[in-house]
PDB file of N, CA and C in Angstrom:
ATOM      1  N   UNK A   1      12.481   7.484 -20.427  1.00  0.00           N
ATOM      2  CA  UNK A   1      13.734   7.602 -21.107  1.00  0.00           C
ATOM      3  C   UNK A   1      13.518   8.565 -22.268  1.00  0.00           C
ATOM      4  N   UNK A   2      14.452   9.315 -22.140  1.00  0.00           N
ATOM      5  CA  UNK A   2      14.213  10.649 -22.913  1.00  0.00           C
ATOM      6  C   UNK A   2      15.574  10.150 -24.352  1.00  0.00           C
ATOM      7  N   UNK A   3      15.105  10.355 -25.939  1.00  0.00           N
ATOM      8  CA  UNK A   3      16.144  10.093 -26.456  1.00  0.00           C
ATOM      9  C   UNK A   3      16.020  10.834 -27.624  1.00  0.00           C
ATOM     10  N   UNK A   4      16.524  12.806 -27.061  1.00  0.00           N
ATOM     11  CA  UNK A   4      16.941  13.719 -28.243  1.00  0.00           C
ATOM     12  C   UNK A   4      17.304  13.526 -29.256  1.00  0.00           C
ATOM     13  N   UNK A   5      18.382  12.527 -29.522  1.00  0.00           N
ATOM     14  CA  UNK A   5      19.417  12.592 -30.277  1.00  0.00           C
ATOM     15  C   UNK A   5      19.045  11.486 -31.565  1.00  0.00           C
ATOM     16  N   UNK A   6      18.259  11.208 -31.211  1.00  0.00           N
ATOM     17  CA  UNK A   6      17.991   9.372 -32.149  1.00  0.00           C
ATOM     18  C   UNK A   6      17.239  10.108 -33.499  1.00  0.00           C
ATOM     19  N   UNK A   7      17.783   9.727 -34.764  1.00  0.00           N
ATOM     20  CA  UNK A   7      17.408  10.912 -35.590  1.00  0.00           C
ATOM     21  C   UNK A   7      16.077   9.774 -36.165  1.00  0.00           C
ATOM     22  N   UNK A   8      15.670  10.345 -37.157  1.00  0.00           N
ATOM     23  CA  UNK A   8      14.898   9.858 -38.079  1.00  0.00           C
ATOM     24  C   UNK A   8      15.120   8.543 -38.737  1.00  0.00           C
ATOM     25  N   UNK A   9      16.277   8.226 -38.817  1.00  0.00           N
ATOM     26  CA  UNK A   9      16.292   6.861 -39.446  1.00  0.00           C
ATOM     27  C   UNK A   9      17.057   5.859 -38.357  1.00  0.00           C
ATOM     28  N   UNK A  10      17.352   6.488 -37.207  1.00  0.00           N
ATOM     29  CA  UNK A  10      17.520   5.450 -36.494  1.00  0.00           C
ATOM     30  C   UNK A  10      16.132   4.950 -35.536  1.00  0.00           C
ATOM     31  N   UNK A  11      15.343   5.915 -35.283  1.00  0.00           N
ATOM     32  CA  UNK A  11      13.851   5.962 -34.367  1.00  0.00           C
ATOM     33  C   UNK A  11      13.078   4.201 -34.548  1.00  0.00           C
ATOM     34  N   UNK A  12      13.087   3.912 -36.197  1.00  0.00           N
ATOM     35  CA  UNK A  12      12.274   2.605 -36.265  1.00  0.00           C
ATOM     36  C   UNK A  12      13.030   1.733 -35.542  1.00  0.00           C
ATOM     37  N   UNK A  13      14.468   1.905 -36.257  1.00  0.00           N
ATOM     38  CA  UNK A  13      15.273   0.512 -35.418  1.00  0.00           C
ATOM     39  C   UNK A  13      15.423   0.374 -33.927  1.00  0.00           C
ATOM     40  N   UNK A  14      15.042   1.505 -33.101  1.00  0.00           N
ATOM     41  CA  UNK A  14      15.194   1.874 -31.552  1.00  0.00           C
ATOM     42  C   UNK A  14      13.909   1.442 -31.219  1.00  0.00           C
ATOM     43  N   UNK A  15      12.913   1.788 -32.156  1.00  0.00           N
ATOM     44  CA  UNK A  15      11.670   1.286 -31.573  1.00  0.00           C
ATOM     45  C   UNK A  15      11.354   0.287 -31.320  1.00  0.00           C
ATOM     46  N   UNK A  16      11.481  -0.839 -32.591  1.00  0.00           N
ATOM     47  CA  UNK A  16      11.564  -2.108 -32.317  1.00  0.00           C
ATOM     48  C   UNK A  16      12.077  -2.824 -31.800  1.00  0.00           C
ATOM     49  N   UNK A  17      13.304  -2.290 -31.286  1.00  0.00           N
ATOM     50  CA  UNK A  17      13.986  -3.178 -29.676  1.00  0.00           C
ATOM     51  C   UNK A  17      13.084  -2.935 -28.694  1.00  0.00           C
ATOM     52  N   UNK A  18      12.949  -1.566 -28.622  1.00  0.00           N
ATOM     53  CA  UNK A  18      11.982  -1.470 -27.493  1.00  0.00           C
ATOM     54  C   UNK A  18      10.623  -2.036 -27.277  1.00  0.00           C
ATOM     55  N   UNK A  19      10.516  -2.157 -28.367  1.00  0.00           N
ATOM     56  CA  UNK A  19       9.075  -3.018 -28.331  1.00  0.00           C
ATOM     57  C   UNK A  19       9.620  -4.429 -27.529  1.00  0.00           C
ATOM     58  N   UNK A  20      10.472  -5.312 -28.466  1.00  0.00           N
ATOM     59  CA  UNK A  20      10.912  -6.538 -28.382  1.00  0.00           C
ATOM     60  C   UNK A  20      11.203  -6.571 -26.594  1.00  0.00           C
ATOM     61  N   UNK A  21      11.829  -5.397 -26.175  1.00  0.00           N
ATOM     62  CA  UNK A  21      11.899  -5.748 -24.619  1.00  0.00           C
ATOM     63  C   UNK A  21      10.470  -5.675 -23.381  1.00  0.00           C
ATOM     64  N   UNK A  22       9.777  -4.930 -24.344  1.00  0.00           N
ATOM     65  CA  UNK A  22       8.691  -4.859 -23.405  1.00  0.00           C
ATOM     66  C   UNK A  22       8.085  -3.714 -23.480  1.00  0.00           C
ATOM     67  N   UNK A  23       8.929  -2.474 -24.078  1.00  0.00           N
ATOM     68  CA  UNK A  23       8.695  -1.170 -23.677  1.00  0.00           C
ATOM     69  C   UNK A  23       8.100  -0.371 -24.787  1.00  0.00           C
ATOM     70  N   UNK A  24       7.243   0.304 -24.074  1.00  0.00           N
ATOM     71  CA  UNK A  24       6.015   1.148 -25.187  1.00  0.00           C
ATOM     72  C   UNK A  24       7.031   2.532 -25.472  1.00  0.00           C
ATOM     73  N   UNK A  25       6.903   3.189 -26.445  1.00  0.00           N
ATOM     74  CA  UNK A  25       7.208   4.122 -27.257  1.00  0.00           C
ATOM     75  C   UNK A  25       6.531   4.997 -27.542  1.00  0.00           C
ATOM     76  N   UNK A  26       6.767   6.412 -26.983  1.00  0.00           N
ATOM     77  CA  UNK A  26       5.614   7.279 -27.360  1.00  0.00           C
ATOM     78  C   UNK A  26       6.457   8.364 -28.085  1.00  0.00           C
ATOM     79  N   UNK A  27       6.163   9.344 -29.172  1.00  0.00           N
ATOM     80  CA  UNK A  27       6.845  10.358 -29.821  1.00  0.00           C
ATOM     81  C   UNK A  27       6.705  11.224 -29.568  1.00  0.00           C
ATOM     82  N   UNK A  28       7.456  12.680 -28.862  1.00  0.00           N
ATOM     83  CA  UNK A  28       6.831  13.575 -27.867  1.00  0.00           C
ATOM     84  C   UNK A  28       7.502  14.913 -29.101  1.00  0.00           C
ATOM     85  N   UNK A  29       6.808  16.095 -29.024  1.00  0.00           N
ATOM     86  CA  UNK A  29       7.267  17.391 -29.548  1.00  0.00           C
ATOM     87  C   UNK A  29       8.221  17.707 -28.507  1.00  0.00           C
ATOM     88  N   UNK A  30       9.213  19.089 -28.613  1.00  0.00           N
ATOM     89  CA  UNK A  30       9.773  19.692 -27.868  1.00  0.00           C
ATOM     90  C   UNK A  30       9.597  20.509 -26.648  1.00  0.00           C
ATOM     91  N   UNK A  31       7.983  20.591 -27.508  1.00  0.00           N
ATOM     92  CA  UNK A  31       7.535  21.246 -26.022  1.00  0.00           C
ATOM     93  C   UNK A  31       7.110  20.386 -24.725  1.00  0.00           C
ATOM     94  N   UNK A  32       6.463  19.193 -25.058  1.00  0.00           N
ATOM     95  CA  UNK A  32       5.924  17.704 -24.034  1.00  0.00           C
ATOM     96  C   UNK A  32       7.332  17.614 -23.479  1.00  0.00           C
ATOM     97  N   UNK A  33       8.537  17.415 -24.747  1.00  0.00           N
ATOM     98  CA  UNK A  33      10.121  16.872 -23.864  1.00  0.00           C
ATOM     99  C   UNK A  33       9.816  17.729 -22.314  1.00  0.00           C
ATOM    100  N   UNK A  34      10.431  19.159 -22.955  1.00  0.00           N
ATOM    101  CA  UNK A  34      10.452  19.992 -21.467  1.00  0.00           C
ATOM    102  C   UNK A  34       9.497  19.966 -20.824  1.00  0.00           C
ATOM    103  N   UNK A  35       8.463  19.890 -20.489  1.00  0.00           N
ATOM    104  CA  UNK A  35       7.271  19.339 -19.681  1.00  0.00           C
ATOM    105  C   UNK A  35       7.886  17.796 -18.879  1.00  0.00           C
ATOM    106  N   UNK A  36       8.158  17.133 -19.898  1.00  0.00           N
ATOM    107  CA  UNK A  36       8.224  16.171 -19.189  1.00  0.00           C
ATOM    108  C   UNK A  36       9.644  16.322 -18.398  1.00  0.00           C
ATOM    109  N   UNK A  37      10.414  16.678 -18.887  1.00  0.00           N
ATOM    110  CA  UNK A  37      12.148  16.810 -18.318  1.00  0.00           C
ATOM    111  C   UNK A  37      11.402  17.792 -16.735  1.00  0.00           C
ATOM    112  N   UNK A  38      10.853  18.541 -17.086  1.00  0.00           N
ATOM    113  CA  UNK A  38      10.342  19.549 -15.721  1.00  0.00           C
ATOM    114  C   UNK A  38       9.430  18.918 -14.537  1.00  0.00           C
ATOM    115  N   UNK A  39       8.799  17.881 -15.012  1.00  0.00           N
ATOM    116  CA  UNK A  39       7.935  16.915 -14.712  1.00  0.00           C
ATOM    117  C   UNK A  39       9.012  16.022 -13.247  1.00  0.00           C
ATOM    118  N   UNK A  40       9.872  15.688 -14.209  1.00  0.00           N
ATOM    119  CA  UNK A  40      11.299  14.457 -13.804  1.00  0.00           C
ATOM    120  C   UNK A  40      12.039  15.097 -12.295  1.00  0.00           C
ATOM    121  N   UNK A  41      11.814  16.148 -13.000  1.00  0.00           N
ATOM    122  CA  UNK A  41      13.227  16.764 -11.857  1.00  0.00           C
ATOM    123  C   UNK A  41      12.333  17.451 -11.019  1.00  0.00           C
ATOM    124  N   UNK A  42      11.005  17.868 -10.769  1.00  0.00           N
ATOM    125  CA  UNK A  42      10.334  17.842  -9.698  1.00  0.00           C
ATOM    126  C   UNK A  42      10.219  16.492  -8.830  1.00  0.00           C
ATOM    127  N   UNK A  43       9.895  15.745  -9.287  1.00  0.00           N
ATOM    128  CA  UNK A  43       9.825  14.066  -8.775  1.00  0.00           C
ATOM    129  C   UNK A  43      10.918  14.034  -8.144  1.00  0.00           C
ATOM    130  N   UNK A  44      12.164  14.400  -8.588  1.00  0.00           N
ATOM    131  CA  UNK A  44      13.474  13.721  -8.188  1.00  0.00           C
ATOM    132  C   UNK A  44      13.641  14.459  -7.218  1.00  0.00           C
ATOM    133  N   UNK A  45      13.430  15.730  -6.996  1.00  0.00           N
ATOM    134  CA  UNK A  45      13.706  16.859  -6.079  1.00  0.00           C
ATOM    135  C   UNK A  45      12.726  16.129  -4.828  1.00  0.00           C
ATOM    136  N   UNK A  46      11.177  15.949  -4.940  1.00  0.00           N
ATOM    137  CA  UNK A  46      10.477  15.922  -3.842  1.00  0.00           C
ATOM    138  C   UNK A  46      10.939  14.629  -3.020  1.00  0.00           C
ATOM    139  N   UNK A  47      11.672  13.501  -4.216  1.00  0.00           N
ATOM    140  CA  UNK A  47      11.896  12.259  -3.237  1.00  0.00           C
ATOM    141  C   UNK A  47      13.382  12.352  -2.867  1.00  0.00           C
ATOM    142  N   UNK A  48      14.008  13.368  -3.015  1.00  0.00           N
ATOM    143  CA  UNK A  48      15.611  13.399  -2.602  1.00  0.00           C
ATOM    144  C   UNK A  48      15.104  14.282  -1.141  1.00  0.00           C
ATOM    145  N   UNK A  49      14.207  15.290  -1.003  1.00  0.00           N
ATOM    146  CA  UNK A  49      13.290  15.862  -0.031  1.00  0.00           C
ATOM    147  C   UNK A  49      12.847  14.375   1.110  1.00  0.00           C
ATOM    148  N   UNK A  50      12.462  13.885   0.564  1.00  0.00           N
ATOM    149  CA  UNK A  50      11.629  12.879   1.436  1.00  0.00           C
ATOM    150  C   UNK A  50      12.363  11.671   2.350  1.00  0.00           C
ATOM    151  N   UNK A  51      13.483  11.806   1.280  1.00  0.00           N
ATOM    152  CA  UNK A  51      14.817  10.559   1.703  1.00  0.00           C
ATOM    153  C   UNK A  51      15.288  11.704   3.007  1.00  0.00           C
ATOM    154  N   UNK A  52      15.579  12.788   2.888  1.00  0.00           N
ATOM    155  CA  UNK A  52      16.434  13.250   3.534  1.00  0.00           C
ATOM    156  C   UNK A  52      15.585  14.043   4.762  1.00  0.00           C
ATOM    157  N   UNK A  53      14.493  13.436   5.058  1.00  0.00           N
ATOM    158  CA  UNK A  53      13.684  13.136   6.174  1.00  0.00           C
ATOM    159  C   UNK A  53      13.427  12.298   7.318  1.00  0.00           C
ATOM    160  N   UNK A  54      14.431  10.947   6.304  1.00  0.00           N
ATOM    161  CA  UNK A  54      13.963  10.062   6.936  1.00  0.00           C
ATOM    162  C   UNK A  54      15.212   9.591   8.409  1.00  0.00           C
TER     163      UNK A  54
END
């Protein structure tokens, strides 16, 4: 879950839900985002590929 928009003073309070649900939190630069966003939509591409194999 990718979340651009969550500024600086909302980040602690987002974090700690996320903690509270289970979910780890990592803080990424702009450049990791697009890596990872490029990352995503390869994945999504190869298994929309794979579905439409079957």
């Amino acid at each position: 879950m990718l979340m651009n928009q969550a500024g600086k003073h909302e980040l602690p309070i987002i974090n700690k839900r996320l903690a509270q649900a289970g979910l780890h939190v990592t803080r990424v630069s702009g450049q990791e985002e697009d890596a990872l966003l490029d990352e995503a939509s390869e994945q999504v591409a190869a298994e929309s590929y794979e579905g439409g194999m079957a």
